[in-house]
C-alpha atoms as a PDB file:
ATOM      1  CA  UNK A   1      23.502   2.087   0.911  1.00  0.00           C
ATOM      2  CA  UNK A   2      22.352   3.633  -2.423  1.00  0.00           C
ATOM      3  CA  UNK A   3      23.332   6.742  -3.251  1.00  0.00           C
ATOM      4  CA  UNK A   4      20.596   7.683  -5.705  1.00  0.00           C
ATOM      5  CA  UNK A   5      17.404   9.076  -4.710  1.00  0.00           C
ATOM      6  CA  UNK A   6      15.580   6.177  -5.342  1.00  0.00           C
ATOM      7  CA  UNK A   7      15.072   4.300  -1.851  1.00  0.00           C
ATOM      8  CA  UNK A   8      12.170   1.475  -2.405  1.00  0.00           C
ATOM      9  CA  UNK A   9      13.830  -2.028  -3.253  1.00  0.00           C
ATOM     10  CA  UNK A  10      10.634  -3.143  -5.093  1.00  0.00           C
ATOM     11  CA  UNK A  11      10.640  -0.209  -7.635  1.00  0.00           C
ATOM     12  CA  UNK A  12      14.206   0.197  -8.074  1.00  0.00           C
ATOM     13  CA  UNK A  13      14.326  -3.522  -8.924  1.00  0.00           C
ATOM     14  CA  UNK A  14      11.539  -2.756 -11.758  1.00  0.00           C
ATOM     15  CA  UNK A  15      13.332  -0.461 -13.178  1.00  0.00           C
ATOM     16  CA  UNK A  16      16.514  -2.198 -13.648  1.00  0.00           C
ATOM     17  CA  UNK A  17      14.654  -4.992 -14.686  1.00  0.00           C
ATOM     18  CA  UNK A  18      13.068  -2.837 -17.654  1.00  0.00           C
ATOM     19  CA  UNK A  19      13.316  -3.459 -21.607  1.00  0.00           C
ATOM     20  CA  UNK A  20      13.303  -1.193 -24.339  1.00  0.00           C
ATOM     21  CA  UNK A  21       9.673  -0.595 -25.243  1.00  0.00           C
ATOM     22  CA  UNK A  22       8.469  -2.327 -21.588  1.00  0.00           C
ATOM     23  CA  UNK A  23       5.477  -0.076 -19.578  1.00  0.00           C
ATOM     24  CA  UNK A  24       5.277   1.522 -16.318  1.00  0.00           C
ATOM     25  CA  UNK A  25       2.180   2.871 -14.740  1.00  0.00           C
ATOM     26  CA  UNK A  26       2.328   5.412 -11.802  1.00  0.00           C
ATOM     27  CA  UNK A  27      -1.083   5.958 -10.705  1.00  0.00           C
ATOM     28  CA  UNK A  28      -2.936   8.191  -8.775  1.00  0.00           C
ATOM     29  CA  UNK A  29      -5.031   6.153  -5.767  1.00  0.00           C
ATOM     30  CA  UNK A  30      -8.489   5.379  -7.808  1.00  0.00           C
ATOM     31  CA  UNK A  31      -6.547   3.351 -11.054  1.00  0.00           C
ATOM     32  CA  UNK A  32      -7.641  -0.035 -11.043  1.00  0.00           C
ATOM     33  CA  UNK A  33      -4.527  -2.594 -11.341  1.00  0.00           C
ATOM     34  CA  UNK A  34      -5.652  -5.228 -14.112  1.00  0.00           C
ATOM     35  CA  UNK A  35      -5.176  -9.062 -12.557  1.00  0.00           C
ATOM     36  CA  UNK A  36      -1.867 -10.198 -13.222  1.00  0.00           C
ATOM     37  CA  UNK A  37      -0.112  -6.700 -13.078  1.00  0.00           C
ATOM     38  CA  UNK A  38       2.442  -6.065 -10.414  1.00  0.00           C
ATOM     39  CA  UNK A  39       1.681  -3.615  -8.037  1.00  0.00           C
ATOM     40  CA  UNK A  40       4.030  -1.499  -6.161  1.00  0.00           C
ATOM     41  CA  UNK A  41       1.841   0.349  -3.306  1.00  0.00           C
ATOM     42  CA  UNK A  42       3.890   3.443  -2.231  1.00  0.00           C
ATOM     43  CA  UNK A  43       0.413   5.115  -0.692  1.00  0.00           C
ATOM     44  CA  UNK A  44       0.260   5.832   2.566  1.00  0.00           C
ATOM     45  CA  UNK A  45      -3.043   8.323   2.962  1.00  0.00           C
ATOM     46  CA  UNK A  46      -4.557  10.918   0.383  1.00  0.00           C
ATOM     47  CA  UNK A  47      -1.324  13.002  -1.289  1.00  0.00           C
ATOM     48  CA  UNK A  48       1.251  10.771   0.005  1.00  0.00           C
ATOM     49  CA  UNK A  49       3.174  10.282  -1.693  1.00  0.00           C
ATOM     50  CA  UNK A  50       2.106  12.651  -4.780  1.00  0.00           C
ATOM     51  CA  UNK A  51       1.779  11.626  -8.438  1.00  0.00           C
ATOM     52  CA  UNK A  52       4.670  14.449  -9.010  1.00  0.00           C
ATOM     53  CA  UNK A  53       7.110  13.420  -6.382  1.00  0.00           C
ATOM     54  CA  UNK A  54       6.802   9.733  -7.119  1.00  0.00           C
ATOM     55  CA  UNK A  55       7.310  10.536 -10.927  1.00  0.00           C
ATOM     56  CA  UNK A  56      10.391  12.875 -10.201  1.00  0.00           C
ATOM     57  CA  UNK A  57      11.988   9.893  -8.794  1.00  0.00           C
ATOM     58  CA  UNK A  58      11.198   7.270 -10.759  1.00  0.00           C
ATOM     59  CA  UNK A  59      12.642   9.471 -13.642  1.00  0.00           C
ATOM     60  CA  UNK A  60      16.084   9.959 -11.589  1.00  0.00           C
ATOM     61  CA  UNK A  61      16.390   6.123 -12.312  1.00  0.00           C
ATOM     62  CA  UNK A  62      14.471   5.490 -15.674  1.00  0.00           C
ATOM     63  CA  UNK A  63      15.516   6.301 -19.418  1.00  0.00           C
ATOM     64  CA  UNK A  64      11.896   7.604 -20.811  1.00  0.00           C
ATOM     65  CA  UNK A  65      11.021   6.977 -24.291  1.00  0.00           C
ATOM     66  CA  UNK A  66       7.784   7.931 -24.492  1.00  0.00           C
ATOM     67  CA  UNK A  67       4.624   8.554 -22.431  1.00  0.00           C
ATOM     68  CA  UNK A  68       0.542   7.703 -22.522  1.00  0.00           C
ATOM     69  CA  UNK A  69      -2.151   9.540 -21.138  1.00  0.00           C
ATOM     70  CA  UNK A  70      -5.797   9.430 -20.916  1.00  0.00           C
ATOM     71  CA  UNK A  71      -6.802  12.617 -22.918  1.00  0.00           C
ATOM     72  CA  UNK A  72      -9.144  13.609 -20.367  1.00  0.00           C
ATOM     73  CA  UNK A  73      -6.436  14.967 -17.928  1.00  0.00           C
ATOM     74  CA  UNK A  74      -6.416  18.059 -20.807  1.00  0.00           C
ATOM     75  CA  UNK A  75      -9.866  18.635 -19.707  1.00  0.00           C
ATOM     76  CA  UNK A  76      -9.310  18.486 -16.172  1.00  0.00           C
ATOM     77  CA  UNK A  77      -6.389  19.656 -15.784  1.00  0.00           C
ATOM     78  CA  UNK A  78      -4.943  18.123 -12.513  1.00  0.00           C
ATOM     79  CA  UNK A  79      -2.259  20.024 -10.728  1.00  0.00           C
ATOM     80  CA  UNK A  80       0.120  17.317 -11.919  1.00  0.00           C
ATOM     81  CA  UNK A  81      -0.621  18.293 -15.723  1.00  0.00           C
ATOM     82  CA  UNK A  82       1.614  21.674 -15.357  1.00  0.00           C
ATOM     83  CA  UNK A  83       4.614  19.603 -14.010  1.00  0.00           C
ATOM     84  CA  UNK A  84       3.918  16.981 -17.463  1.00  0.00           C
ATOM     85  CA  UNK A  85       3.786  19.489 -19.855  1.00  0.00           C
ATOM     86  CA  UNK A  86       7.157  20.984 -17.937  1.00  0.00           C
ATOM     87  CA  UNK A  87       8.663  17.498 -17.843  1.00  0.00           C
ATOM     88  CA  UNK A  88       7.621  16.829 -21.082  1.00  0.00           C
ATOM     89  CA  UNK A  89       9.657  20.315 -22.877  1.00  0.00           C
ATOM     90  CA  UNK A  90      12.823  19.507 -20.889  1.00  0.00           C
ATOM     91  CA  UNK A  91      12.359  15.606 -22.853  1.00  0.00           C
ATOM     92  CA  UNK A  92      12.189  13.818 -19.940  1.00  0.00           C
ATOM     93  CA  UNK A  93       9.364  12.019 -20.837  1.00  0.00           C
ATOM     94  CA  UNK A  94       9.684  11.631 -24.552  1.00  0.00           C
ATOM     95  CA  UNK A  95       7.482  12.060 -27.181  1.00  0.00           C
ATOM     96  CA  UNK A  96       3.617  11.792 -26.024  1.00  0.00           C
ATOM     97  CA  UNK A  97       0.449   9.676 -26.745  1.00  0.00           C
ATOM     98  CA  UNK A  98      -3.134  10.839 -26.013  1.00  0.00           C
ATOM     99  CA  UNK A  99      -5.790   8.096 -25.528  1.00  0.00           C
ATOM    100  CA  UNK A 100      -9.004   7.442 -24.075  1.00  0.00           C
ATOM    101  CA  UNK A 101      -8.889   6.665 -20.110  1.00  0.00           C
ATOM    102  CA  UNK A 102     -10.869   3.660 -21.178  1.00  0.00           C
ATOM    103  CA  UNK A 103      -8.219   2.915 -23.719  1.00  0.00           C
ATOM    104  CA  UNK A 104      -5.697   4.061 -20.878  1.00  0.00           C
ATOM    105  CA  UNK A 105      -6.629   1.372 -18.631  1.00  0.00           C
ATOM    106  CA  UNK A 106      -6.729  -1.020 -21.437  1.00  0.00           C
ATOM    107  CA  UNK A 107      -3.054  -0.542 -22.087  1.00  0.00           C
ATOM    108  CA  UNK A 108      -2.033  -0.984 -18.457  1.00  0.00           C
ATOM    109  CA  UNK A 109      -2.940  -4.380 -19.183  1.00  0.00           C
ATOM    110  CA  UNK A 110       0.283  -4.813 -21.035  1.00  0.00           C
ATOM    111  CA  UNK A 111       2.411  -3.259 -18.334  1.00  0.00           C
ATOM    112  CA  UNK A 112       5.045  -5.102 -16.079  1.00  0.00           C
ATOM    113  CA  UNK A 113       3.760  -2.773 -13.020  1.00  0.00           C
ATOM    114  CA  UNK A 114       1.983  -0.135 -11.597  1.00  0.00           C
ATOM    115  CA  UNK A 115       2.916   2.475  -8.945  1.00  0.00           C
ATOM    116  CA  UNK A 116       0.242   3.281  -6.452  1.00  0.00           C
ATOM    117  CA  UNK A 117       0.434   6.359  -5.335  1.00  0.00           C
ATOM    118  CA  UNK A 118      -1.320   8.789  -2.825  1.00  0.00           C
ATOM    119  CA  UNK A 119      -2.612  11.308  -5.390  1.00  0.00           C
ATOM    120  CA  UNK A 120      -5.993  12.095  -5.436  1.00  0.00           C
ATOM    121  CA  UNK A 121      -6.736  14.242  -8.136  1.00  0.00           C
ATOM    122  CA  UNK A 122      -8.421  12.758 -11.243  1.00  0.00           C
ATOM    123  CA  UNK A 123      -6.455  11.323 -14.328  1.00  0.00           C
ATOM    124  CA  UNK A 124      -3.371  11.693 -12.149  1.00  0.00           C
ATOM    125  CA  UNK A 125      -1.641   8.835 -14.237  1.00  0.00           C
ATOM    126  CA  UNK A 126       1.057   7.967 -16.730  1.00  0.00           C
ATOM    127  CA  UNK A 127       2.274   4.734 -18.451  1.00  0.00           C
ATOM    128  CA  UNK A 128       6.059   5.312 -18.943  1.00  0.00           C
ATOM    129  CA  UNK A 129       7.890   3.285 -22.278  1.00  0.00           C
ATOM    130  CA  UNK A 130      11.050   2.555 -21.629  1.00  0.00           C
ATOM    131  CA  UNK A 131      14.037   3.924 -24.140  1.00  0.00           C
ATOM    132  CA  UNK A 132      17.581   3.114 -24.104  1.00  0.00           C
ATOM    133  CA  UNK A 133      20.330   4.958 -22.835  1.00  0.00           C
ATOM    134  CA  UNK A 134      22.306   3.974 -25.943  1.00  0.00           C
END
């Protein structure tokens, strides 16, 4: 049995299958999932699992090169924004793009997958580049 945190075989299969400069979504439970986009549904009912658990693990497993999100989650200011902006000082997540949610959603076109989650707090979502650990 693994020893890392990271139990789901779908998702830990992503990530090892991941390129430098390849996209990962982890969404809250309202992101639409353009056709032709993997999914990986961890969601279960509303909050499980969180946007901030799920992204605490995926990072346990995934070298971060940068991160996307949709500019409006400044002006809402989900409870999962405090744990970015934490994430994002201790450069865990890299350096950090701002865009539209409409140009957000646009981009998850060009992902490999997204990660459904439970969350249910608005503009609860990141696309994750991948980087290198070399």
């Amino acid at each position: 049995m693994k020893k890392a945190p990271l139990l789901n075989i779908a998702l830990s299969r992503l990530i090892a299958s991941l390129g430098h400069g390849e996209m990962l979504v982890i969404g809250d439970a309202g992101l639409p999932v353009p056709p032709g986009v993997e999914l990986i549904d961890l969601a279960l009912t509303q909050g499980v699992p969180d946007f901030v658990s799920t992204l605490r693990v995926v990072l346990s497993e995934m070298q971060v090169e940068s991160h996307v999100l949709a500019e409006e989650i400044l002006q809402k200011r989900p409870p999962a924004l405090e744990h970015l902006e934490a994430l994002t000082i201790q450069g865990d997540l890299g350096q950090r793009r701002l865009l539209s949610h409409e140009a957000f959603k646009a981009l998850s076109r060009q992902a490999k997958a997204v990660v459904r989650t439970g969350e249910c707090q608005p503009y609860s979502n990141v696309i994750l580049v991948a980087g290198v650990t070399f």
